[in-house]
N, C-alpha and C. Protein backbone atom coordinates (compact mmCIF):
# COMPACT_ATOMS: atom_id res chain seq x y z
N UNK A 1 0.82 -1.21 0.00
CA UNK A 1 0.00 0.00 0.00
C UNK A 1 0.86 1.26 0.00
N UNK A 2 0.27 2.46 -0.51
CA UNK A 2 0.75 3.38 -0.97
C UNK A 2 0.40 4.73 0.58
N UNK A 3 1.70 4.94 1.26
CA UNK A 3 1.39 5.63 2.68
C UNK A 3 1.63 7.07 2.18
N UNK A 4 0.57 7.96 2.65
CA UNK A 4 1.04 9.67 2.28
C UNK A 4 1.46 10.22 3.94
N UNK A 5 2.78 11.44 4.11
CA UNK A 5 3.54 11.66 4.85
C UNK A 5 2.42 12.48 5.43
N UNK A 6 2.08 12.51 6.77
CA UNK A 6 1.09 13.40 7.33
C UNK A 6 2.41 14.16 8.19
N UNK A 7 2.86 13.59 8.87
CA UNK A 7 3.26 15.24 9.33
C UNK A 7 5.35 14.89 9.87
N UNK A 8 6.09 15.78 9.66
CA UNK A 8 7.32 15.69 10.05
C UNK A 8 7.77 16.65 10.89
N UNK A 9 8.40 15.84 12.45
CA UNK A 9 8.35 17.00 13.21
C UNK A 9 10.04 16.36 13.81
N UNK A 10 11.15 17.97 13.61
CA UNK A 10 12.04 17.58 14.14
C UNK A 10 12.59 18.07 15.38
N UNK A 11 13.13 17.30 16.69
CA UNK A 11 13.93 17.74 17.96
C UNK A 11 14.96 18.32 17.98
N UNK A 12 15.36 19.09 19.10
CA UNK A 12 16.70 18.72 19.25
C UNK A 12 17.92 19.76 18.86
N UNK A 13 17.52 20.46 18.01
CA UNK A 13 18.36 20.82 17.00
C UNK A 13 18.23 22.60 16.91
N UNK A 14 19.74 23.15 17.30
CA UNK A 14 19.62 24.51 17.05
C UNK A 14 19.06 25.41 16.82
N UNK A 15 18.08 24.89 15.33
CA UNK A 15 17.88 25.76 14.85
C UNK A 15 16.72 26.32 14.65
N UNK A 16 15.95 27.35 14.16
CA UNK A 16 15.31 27.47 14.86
C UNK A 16 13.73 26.91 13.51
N UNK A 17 12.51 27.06 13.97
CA UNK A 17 11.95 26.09 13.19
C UNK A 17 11.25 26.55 11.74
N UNK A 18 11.45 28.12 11.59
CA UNK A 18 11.51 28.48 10.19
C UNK A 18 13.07 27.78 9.21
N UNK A 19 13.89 27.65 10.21
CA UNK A 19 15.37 27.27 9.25
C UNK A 19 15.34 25.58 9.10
N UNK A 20 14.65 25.04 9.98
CA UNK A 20 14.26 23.71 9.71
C UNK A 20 13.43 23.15 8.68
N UNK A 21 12.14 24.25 8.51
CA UNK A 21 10.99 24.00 7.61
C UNK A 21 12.03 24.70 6.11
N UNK A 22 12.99 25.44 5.90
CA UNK A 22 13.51 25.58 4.38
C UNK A 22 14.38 25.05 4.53
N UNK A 23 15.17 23.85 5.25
CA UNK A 23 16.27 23.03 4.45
C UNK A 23 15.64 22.34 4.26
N UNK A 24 14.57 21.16 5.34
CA UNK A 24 13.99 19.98 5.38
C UNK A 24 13.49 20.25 3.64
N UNK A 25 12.55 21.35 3.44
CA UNK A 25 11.54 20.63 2.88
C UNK A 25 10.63 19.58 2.38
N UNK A 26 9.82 19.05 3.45
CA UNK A 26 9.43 18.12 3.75
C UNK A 26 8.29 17.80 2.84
N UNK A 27 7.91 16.45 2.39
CA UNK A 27 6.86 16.48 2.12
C UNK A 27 5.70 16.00 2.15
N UNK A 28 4.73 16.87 2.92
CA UNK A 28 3.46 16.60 3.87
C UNK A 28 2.37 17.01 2.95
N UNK A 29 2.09 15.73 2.91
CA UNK A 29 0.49 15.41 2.36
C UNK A 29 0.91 14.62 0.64
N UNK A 30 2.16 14.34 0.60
CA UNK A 30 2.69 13.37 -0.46
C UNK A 30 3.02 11.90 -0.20
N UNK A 31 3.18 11.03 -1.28
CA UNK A 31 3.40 9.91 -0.60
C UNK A 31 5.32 9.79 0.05
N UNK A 32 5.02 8.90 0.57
CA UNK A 32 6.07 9.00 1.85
C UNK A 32 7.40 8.65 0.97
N UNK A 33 8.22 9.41 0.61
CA UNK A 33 9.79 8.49 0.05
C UNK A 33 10.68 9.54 1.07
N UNK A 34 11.35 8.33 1.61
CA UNK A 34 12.10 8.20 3.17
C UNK A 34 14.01 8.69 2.23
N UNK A 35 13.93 8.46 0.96
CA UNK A 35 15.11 8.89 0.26
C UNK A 35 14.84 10.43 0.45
N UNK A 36 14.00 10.35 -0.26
CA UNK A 36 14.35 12.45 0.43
C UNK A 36 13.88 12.82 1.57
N UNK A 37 13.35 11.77 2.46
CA UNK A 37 13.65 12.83 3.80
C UNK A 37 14.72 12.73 5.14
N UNK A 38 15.68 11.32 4.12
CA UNK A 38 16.75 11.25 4.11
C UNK A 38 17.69 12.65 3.96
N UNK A 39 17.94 12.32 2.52
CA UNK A 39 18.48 14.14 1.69
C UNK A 39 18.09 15.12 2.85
N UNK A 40 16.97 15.27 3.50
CA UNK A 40 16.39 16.58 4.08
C UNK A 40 17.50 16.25 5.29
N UNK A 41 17.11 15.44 5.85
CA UNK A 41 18.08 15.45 7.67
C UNK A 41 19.62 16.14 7.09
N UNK A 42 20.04 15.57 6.47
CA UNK A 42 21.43 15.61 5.73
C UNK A 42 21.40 17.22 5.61
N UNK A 43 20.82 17.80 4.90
CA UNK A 43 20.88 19.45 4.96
C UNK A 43 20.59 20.04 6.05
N UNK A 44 19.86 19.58 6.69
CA UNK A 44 19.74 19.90 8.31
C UNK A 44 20.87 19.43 8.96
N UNK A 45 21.44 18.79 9.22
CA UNK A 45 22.88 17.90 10.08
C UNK A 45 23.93 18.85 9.37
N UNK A 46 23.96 19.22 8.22
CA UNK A 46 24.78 19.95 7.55
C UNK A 46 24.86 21.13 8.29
N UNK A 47 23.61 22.22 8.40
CA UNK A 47 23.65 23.66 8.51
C UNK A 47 24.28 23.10 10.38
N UNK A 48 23.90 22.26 11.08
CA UNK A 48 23.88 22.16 12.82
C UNK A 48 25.33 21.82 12.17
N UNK A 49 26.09 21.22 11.82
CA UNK A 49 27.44 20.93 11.51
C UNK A 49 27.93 22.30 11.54
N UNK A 50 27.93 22.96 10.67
CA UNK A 50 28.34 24.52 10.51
C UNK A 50 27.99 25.20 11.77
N UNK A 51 27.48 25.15 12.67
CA UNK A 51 27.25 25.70 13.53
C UNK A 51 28.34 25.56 15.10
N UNK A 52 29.39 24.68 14.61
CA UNK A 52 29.97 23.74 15.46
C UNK A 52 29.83 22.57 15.94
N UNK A 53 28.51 22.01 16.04
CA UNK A 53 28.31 21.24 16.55
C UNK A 53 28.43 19.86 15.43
N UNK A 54 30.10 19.35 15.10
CA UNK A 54 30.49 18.82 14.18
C UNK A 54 30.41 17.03 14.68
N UNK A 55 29.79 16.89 15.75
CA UNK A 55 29.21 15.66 15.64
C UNK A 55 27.70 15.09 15.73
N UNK A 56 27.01 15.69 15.36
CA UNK A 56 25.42 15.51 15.05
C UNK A 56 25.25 14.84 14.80
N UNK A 57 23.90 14.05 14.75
CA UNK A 57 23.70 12.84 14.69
C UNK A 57 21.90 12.73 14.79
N UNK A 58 21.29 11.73 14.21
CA UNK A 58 19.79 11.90 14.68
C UNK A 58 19.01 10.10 14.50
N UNK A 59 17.79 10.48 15.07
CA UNK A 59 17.09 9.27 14.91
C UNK A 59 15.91 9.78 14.85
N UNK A 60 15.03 8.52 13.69
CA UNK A 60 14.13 8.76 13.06
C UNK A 60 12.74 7.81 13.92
N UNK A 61 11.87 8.60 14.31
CA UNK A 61 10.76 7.53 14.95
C UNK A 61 9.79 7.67 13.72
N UNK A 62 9.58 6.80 13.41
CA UNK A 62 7.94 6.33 12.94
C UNK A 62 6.67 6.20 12.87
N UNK A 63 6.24 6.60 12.57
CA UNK A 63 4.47 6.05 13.22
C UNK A 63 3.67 6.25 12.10
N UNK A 64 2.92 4.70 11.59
CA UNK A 64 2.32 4.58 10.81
C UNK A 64 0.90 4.28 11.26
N UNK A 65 0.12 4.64 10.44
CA UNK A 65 -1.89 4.90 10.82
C UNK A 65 -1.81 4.06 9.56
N UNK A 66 -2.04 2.81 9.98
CA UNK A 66 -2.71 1.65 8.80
C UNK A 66 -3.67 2.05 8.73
N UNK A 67 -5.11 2.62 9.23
CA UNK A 67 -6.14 2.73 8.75
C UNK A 67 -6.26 4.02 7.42
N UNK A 68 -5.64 5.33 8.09
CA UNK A 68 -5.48 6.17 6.65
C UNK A 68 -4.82 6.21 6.13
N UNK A 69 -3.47 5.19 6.09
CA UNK A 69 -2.72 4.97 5.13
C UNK A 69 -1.46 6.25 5.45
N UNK A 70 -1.06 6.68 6.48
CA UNK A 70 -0.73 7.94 6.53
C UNK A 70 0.72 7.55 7.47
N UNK A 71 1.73 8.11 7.05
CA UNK A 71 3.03 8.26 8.19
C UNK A 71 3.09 9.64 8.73
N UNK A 72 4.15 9.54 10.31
CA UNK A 72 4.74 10.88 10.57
C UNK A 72 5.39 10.31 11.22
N UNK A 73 6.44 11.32 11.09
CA UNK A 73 7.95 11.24 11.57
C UNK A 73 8.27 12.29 12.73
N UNK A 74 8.94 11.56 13.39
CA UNK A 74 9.35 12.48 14.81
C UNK A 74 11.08 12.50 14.52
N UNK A 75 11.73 13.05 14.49
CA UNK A 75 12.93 13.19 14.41
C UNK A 75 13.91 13.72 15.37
N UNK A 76 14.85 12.89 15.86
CA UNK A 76 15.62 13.46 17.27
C UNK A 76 16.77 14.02 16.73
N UNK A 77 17.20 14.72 17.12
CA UNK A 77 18.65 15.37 16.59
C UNK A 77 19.15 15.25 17.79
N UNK A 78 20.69 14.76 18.24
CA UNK A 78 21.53 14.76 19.03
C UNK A 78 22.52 15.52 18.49
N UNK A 79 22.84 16.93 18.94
CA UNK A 79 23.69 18.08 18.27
C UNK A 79 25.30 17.78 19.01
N UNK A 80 24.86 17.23 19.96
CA UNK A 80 26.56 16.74 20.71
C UNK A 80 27.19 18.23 21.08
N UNK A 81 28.28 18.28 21.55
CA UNK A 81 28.93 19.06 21.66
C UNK A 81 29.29 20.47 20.62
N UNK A 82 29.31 21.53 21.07
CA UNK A 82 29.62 22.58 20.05
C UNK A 82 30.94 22.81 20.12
N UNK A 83 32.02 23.00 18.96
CA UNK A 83 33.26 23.07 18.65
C UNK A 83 33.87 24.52 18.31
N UNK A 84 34.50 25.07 18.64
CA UNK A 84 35.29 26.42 17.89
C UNK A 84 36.36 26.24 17.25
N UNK A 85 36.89 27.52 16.49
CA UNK A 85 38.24 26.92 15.43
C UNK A 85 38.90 27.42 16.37
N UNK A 86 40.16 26.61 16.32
CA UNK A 86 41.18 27.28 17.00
C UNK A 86 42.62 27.62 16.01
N UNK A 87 43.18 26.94 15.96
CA UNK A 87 44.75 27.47 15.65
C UNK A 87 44.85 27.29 13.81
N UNK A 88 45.09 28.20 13.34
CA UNK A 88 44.89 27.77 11.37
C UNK A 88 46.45 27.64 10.99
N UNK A 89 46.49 27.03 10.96
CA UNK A 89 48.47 26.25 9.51
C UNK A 89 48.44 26.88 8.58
N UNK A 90 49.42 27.06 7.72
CA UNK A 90 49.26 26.95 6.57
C UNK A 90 50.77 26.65 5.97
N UNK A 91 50.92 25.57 5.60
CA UNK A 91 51.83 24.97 4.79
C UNK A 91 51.91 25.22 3.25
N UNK A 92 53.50 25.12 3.27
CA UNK A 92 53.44 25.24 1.53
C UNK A 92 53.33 26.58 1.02
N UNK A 93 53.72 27.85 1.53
CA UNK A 93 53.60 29.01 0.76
C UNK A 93 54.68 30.03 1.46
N UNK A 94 54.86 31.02 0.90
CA UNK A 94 56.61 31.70 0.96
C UNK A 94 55.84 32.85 2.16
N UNK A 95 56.93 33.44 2.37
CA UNK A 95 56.58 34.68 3.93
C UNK A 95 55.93 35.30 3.19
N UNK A 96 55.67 36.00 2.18
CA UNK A 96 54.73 36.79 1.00
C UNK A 96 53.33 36.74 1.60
N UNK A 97 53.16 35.43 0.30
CA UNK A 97 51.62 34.87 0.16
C UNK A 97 51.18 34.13 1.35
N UNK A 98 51.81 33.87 2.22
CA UNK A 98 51.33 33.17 3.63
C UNK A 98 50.11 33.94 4.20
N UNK A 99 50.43 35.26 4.62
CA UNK A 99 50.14 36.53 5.38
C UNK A 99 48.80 36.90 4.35
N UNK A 100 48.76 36.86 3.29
CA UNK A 100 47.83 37.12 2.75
C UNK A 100 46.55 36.31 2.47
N UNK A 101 47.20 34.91 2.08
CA UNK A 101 46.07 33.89 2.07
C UNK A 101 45.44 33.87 4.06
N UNK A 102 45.98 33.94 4.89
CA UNK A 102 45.60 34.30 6.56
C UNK A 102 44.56 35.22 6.23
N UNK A 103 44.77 36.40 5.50
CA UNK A 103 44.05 37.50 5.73
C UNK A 103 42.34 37.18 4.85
N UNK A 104 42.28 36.53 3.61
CA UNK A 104 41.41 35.81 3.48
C UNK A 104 40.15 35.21 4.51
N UNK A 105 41.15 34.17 5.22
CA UNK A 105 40.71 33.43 6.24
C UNK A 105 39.44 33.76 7.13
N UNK A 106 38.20 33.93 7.06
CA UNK A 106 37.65 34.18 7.87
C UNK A 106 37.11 34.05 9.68
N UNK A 107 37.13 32.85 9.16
CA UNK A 107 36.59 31.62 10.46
C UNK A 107 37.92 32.16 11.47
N UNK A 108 36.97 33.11 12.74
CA UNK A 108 37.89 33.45 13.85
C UNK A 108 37.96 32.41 14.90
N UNK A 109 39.67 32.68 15.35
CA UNK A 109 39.66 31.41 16.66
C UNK A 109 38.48 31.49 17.75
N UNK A 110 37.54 30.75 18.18
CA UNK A 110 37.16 30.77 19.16
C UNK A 110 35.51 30.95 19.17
N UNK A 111 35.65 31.38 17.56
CA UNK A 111 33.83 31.51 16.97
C UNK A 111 33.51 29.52 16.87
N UNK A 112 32.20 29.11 16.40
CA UNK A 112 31.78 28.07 16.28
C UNK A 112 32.49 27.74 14.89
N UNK A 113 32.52 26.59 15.02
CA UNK A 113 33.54 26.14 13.61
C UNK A 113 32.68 25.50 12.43
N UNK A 114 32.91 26.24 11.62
CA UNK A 114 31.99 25.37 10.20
C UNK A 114 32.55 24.71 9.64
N UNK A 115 32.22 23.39 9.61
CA UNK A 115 31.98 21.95 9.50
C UNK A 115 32.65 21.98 7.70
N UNK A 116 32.11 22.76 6.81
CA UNK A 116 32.35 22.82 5.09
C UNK A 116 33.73 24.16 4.66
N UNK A 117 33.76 25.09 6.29
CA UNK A 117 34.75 26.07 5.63
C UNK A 117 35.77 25.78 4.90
N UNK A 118 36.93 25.35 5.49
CA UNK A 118 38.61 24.35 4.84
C UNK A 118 37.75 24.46 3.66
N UNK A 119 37.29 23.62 3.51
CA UNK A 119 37.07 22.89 1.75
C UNK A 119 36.38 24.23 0.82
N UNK A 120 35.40 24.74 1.36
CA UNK A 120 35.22 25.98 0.76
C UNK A 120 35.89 27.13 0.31
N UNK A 121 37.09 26.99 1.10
CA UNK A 121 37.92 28.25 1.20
C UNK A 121 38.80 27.87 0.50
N UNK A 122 39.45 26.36 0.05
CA UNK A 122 40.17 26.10 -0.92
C UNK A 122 39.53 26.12 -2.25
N UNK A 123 38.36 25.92 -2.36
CA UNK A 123 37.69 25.49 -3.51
C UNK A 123 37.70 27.18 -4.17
N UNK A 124 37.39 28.21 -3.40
CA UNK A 124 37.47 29.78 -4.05
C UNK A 124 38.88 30.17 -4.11
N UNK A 125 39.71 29.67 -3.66
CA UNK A 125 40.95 30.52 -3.64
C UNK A 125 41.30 29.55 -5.48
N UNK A 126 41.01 28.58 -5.36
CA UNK A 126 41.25 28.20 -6.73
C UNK A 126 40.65 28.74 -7.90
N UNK A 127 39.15 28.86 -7.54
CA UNK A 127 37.99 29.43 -8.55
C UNK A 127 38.68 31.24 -9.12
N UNK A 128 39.22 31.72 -7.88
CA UNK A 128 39.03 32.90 -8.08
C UNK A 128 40.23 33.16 -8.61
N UNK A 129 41.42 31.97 -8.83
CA UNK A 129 42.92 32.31 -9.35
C UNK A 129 43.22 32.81 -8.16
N UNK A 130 43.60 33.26 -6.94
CA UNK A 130 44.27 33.88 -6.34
C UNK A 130 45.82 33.39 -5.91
N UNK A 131 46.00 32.25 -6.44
CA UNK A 131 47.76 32.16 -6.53
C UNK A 131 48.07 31.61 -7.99
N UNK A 132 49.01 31.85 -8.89
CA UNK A 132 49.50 31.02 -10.05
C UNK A 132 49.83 29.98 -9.95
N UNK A 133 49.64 29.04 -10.47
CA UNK A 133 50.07 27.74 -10.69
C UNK A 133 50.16 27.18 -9.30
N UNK A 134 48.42 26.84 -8.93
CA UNK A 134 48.18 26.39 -7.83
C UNK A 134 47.88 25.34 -8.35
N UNK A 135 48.88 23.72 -7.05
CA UNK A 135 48.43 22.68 -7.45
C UNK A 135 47.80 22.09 -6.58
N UNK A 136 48.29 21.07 -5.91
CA UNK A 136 47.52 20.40 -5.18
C UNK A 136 46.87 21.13 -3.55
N UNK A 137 45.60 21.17 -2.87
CA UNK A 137 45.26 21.55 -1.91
C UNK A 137 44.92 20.61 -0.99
N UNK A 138 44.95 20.97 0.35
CA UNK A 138 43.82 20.46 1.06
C UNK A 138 44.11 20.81 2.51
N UNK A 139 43.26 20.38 3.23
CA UNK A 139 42.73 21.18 4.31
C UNK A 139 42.93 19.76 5.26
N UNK A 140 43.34 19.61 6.72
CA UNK A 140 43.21 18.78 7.78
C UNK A 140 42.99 19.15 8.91
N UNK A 141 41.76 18.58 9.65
CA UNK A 141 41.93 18.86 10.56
C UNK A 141 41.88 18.07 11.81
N UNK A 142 42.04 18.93 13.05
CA UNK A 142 42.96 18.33 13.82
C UNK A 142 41.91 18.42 15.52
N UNK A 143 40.83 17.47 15.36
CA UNK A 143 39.41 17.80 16.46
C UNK A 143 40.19 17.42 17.98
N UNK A 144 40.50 18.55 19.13
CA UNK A 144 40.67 18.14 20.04
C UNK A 144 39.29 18.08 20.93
N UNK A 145 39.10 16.64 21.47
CA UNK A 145 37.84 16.40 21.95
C UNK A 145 37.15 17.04 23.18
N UNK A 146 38.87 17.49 24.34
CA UNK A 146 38.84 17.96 25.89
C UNK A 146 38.78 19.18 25.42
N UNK A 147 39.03 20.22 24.66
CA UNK A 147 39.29 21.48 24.88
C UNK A 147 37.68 22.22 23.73
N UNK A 148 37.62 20.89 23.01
CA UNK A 148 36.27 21.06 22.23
C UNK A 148 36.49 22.23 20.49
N UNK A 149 38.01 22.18 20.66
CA UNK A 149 38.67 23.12 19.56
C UNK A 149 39.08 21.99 18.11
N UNK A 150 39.02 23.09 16.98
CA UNK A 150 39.09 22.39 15.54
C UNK A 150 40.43 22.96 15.10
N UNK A 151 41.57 22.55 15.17
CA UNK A 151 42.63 23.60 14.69
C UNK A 151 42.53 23.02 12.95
N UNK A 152 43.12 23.90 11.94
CA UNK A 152 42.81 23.73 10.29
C UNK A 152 44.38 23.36 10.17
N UNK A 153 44.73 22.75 9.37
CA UNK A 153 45.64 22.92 8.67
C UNK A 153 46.16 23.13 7.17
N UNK A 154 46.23 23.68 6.34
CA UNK A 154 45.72 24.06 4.75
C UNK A 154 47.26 24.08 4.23
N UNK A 155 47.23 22.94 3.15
CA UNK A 155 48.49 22.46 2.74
C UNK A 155 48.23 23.03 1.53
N UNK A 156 49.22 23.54 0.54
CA UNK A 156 49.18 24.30 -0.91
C UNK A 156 50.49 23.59 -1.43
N UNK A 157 49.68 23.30 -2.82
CA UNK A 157 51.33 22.45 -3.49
C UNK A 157 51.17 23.73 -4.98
N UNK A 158 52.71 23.80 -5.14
CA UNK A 158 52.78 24.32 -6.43
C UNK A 158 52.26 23.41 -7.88
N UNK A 159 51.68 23.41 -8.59
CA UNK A 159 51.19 23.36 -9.86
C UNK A 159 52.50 23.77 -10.85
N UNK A 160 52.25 22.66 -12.40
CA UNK A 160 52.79 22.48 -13.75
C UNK A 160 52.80 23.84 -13.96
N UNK A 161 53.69 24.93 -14.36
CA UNK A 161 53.56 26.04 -15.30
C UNK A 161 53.65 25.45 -16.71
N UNK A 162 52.32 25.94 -17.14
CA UNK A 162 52.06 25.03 -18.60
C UNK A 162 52.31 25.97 -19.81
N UNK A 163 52.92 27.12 -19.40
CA UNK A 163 53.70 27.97 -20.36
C UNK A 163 54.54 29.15 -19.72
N UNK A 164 56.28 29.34 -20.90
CA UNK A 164 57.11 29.95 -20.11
C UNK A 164 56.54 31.40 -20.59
N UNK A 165 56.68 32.32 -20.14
CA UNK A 165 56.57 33.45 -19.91
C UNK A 165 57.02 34.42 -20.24
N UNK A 166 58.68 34.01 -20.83
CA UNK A 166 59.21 34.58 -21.99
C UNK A 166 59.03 34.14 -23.59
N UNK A 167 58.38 32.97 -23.83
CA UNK A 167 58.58 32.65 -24.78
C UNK A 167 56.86 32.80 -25.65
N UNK A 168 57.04 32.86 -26.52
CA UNK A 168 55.53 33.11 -26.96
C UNK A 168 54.74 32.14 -27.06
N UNK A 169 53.55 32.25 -27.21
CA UNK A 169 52.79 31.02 -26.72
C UNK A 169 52.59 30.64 -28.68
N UNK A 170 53.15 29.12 -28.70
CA UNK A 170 53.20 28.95 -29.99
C UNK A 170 52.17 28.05 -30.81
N UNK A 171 50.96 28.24 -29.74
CA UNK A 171 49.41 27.80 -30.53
C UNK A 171 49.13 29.20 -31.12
N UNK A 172 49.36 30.26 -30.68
CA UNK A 172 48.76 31.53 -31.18
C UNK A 172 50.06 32.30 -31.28
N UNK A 173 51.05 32.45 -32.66
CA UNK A 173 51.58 33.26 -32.45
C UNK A 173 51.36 35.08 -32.57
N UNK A 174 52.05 35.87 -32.06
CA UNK A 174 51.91 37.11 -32.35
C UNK A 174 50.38 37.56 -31.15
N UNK A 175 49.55 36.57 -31.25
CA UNK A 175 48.48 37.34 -30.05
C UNK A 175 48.54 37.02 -28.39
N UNK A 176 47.73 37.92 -27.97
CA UNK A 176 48.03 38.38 -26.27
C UNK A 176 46.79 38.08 -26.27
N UNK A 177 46.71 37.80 -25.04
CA UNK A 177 45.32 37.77 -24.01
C UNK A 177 44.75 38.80 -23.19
């Protein structure tokens, strides 16, 4: 038989219940597929992730009405502990560009730590070109559990220069960019 979602209600969780009702988007008064309200927790666990609280976690109760054919979901969120950033690395770059890619850096020591920053912040420094012949990246980090701190560490590898700089570029001679 074919069950329609009567109602989804979630615990627990930071945030507050207009920011719950636009990630979840839930869907009440459709039939029930538990794959997207899967997807939904996940964007919810996501935004409580960003919030610090980088071990979240939840459980899903059930309750099905065989007679109208109808589910609802109670949802627990266990937000665990909230985390701050603490100490940021940065490997792999000269006294120059060190100081500058820092200044970038948003995420202050001691604010709540977002869970997607590292990876975000590498993913634009690439998008936006902000070093030449940037190669390999990545971000580690380093969760101390007693002090409840995220220190980053952001490794930068130099990249192929795939043309010299004196010499003309000899797919196009004579033109500039």
């Amino acid at each position: 038989p074919v069950y329609t979602m009567e109602d989804v209600k979630v615990e627990g969780t930071p945030l507050d219940e207009a920011e719950i009702e636009k990630l979840g988007q839930f869907d009440r008064g459709k039939t029930v597929n538990y794959t997207n309200l899967g997807l939904a927790m996940e964007r919810i666990l996501g935004e409580v992730r960003n919030r610090g609280y980088i071990q979240a976690s939840y459980r899903a109760l059930r309750r099905i009405n065989e007679e109208k054919k109808t589910a609802a979901m109670t949802i627990q969120v266990n937000p665990g502990p909230q985390f701050v950033m603490g100490r940021l690395t940065i490997v792999g770059l000269d006294v120059i560009t060190e100081p500058a890619i820092r200044k970038l850096w948003i995420m202050e020591p001691g604010k709540p730590y977002r869970k997607d920053y590292p990876e975000f912040f590498l993913n634009q420094v690439r998008a936006r070109g902000v070093l030449d012949f940037l190669g390999e990246t990545r971000a580690d980090e380093k969760i101390d559990e007693q002090s409840r701190r995220v220190d980053v560490t952001l490794t930068f590898k130099g990249g192929v220069q795939k043309l010299d700089s004196r010499q003309p570029d000899s797919r196009r001679p004579g033109q500039f960019e």
